[in-house]
Every structure is written in C-alpha cells, then in structure tokens.
N, C-alpha and C. Protein backbone atom coordinates (compact mmCIF):
# COMPACT_ATOMS: atom_id res chain seq x y z
N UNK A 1 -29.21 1.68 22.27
CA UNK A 1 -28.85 2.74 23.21
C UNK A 1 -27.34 2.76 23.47
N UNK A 2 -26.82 1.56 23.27
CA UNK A 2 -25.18 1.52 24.25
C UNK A 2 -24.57 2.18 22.36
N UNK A 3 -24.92 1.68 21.59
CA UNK A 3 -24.90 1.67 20.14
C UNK A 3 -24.20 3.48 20.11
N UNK A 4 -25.30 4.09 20.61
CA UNK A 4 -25.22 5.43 20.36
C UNK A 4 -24.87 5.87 21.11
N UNK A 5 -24.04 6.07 22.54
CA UNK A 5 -23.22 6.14 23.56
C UNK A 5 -21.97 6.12 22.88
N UNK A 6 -21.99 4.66 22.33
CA UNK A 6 -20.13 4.78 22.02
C UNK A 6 -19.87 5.55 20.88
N UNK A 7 -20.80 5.47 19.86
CA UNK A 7 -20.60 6.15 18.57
C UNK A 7 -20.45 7.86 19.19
N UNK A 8 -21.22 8.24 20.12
CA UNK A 8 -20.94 9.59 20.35
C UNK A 8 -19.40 10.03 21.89
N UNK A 9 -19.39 8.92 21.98
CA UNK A 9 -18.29 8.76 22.81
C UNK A 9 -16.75 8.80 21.71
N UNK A 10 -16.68 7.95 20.77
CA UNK A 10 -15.97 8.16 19.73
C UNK A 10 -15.54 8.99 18.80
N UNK A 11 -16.66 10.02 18.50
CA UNK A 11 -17.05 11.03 18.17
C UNK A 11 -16.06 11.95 18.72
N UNK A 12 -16.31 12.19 20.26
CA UNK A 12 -15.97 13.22 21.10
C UNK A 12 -14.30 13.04 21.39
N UNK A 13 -14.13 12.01 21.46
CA UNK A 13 -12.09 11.49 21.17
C UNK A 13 -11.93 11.99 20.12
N UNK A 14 -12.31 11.43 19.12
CA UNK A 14 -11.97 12.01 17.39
C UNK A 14 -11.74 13.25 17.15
N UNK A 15 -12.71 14.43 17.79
CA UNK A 15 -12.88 15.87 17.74
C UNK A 15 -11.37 16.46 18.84
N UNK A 16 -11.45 15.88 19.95
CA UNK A 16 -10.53 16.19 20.78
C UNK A 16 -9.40 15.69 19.88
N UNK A 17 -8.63 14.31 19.43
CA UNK A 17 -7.41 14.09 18.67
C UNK A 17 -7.44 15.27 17.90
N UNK A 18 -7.77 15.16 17.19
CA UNK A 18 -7.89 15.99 16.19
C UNK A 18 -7.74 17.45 16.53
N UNK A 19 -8.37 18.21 17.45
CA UNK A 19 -7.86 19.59 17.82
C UNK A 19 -7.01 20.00 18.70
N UNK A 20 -6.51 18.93 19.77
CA UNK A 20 -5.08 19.31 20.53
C UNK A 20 -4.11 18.64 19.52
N UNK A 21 -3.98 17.11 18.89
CA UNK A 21 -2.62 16.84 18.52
C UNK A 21 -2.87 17.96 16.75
N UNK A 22 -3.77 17.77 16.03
CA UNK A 22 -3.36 18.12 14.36
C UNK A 22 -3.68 20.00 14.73
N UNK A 23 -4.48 20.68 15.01
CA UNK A 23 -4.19 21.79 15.02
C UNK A 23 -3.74 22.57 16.00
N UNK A 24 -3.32 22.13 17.61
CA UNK A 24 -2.55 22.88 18.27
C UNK A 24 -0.79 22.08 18.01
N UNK A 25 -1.11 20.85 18.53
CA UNK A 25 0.79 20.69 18.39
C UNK A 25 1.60 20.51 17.05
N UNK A 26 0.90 19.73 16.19
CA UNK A 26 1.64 20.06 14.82
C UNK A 26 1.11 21.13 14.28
N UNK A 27 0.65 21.64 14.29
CA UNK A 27 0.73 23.44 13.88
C UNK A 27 1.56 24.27 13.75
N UNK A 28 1.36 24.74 15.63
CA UNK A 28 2.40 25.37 15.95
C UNK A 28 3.60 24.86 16.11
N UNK A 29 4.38 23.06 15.81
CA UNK A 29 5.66 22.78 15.77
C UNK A 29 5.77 22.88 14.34
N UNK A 30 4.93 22.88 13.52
CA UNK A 30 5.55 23.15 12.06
C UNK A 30 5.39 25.26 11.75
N UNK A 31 4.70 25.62 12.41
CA UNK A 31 4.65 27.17 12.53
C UNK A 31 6.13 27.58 12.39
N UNK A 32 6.37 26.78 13.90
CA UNK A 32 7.82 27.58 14.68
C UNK A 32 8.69 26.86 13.60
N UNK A 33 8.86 25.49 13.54
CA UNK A 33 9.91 25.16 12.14
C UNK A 33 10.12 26.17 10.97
N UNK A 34 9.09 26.72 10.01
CA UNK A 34 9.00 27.42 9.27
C UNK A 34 9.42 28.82 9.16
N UNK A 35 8.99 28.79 10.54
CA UNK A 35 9.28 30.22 10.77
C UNK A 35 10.99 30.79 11.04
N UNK A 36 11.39 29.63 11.53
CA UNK A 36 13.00 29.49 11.87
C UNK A 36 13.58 29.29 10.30
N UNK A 37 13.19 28.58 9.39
CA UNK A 37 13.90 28.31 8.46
C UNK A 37 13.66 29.15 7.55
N UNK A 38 12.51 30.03 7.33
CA UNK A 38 12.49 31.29 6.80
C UNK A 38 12.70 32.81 6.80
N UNK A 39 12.88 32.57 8.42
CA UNK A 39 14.05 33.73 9.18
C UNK A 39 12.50 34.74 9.40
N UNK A 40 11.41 34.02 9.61
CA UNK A 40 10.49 34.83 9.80
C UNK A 40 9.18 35.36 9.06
N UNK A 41 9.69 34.86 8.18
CA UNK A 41 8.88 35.44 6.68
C UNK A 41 7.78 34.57 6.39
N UNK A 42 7.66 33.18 6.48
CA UNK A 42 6.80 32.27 6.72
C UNK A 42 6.21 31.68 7.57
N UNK A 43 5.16 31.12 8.06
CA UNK A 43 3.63 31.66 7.32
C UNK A 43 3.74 33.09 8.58
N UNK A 44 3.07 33.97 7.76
CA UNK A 44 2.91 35.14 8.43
C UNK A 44 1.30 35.67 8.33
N UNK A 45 0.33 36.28 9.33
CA UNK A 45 -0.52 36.99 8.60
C UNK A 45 -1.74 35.76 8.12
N UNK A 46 -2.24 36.35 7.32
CA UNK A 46 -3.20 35.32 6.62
C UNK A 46 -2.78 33.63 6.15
N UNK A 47 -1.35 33.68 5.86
CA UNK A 47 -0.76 32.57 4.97
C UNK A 47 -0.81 31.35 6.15
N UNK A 48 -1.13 31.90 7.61
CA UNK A 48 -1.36 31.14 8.53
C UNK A 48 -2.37 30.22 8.38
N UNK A 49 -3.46 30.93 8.03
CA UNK A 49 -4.68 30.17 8.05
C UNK A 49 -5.24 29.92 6.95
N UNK A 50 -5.02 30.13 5.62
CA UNK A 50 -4.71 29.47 5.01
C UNK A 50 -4.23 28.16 4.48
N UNK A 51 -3.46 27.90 4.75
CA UNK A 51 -2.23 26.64 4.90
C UNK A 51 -2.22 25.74 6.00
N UNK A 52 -3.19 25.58 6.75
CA UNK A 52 -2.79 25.18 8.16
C UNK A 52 -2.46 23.83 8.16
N UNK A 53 -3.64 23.18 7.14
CA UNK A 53 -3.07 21.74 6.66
C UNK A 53 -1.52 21.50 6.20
N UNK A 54 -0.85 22.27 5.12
CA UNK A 54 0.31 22.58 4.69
C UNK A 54 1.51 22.72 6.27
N UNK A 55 1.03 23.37 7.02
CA UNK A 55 1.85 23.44 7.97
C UNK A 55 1.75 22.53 8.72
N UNK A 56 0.58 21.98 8.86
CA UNK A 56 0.40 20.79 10.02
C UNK A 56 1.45 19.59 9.44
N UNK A 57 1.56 18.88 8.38
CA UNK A 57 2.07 18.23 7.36
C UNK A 57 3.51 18.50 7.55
N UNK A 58 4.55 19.86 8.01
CA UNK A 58 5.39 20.23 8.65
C UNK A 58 5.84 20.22 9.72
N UNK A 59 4.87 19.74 10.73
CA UNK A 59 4.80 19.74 11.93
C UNK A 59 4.86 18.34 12.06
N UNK A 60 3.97 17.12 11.25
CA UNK A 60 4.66 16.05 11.07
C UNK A 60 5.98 15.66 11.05
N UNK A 61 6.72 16.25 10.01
CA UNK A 61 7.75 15.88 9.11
C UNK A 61 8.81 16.10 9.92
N UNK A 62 8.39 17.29 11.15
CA UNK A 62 9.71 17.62 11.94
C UNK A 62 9.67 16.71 13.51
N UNK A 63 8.60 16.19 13.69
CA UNK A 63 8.52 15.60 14.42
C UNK A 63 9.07 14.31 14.07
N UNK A 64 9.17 13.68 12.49
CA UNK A 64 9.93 12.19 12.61
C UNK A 64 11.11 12.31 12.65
N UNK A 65 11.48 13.95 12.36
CA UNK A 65 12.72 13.84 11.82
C UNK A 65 13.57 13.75 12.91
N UNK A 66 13.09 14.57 14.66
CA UNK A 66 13.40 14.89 15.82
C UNK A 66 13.96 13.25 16.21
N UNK A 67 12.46 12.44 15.62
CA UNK A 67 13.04 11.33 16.57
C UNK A 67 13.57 9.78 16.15
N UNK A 68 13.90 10.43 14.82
CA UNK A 68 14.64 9.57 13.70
C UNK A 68 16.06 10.06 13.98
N UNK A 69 16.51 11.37 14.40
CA UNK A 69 17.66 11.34 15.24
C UNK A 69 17.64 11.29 16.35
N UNK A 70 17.00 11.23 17.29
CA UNK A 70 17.20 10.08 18.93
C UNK A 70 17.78 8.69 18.72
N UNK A 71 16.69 8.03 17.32
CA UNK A 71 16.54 6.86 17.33
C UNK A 71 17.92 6.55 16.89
N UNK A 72 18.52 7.23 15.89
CA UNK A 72 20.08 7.12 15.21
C UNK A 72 21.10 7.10 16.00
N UNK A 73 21.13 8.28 16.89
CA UNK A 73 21.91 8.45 17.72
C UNK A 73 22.32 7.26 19.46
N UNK A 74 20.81 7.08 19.51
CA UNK A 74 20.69 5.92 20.66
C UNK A 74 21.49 4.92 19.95
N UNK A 75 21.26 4.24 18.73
CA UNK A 75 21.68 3.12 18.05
C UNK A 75 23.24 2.90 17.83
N UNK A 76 23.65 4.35 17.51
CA UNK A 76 24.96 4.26 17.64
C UNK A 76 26.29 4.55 18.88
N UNK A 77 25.64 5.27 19.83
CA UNK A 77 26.32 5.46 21.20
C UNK A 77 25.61 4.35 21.83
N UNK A 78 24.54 3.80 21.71
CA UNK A 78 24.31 2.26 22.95
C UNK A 78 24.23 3.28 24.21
N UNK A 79 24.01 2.53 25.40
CA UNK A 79 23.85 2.71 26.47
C UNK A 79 25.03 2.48 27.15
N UNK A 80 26.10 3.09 27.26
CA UNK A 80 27.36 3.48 28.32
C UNK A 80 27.02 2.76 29.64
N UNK A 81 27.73 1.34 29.94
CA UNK A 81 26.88 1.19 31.63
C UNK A 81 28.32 1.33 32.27
C-alpha cells in the first residue's frame, strides 16, 4: 500500500517537473531566444509545436549560458567590500 502511494506520489512530481520547468520555462526562454536572434521569423506558427523539444534544448543552452556569465563575471570582479 505505502509501495503504491509513493510510486504515484512520484509520478505526480515527475508530470509536474516536467510541465512547468521543460515545457513552460525552457520553452518559452528558448521561444523568446530564437525569436530575438531570428528577428522574428523563428519558430513561428506550426514550427512551434513541432519542435518544442528542439526549442526546449534552447531554452537549456541559454540558460547555462546566462549563468556561465554571472559565474565568469562574479569570478573576476570578486566581491568589492
């Protein structure tokens, strides 16, 4: 019984990760990336849904990249006391 509680408790996290962080926030942060670097033209229309994996995967890539320069930038200005 507890067996099948957590397995469906796990379940229900998994479904939630999975539909606020991979298809609402890296989505639409690789959407809006794309869309800026293609001046609009990409993904448009169908090519949205389509691709969503493709864009999500963008939405990654701009997210390390955001904080691979924090991380650069912290490292080299230090903390000013």
């Amino acid at each position: 019984m507890q067996d099948e509680i957590t397995n469906g408790v796990v379940a229900v996290v998994k479904f939630i990760a999975y539909y606020i962080i991979w298809s609402f926030v890296l989505f639409n942060l690789g959407r809006v990336s794309l869309l800026l670097v293609t001046l609009g033209q990409y993904p448009r229309g169908h090519d949205a849904q389509r691709h969503v994996n493709q864009i999500s995967f963008v939405g990654i890539f701009v997210l390390v990249l955001a904080w691979s320069a924090v991380a650069i930038y912290n490292n080299t200005h230090g903390i000013q006391a």
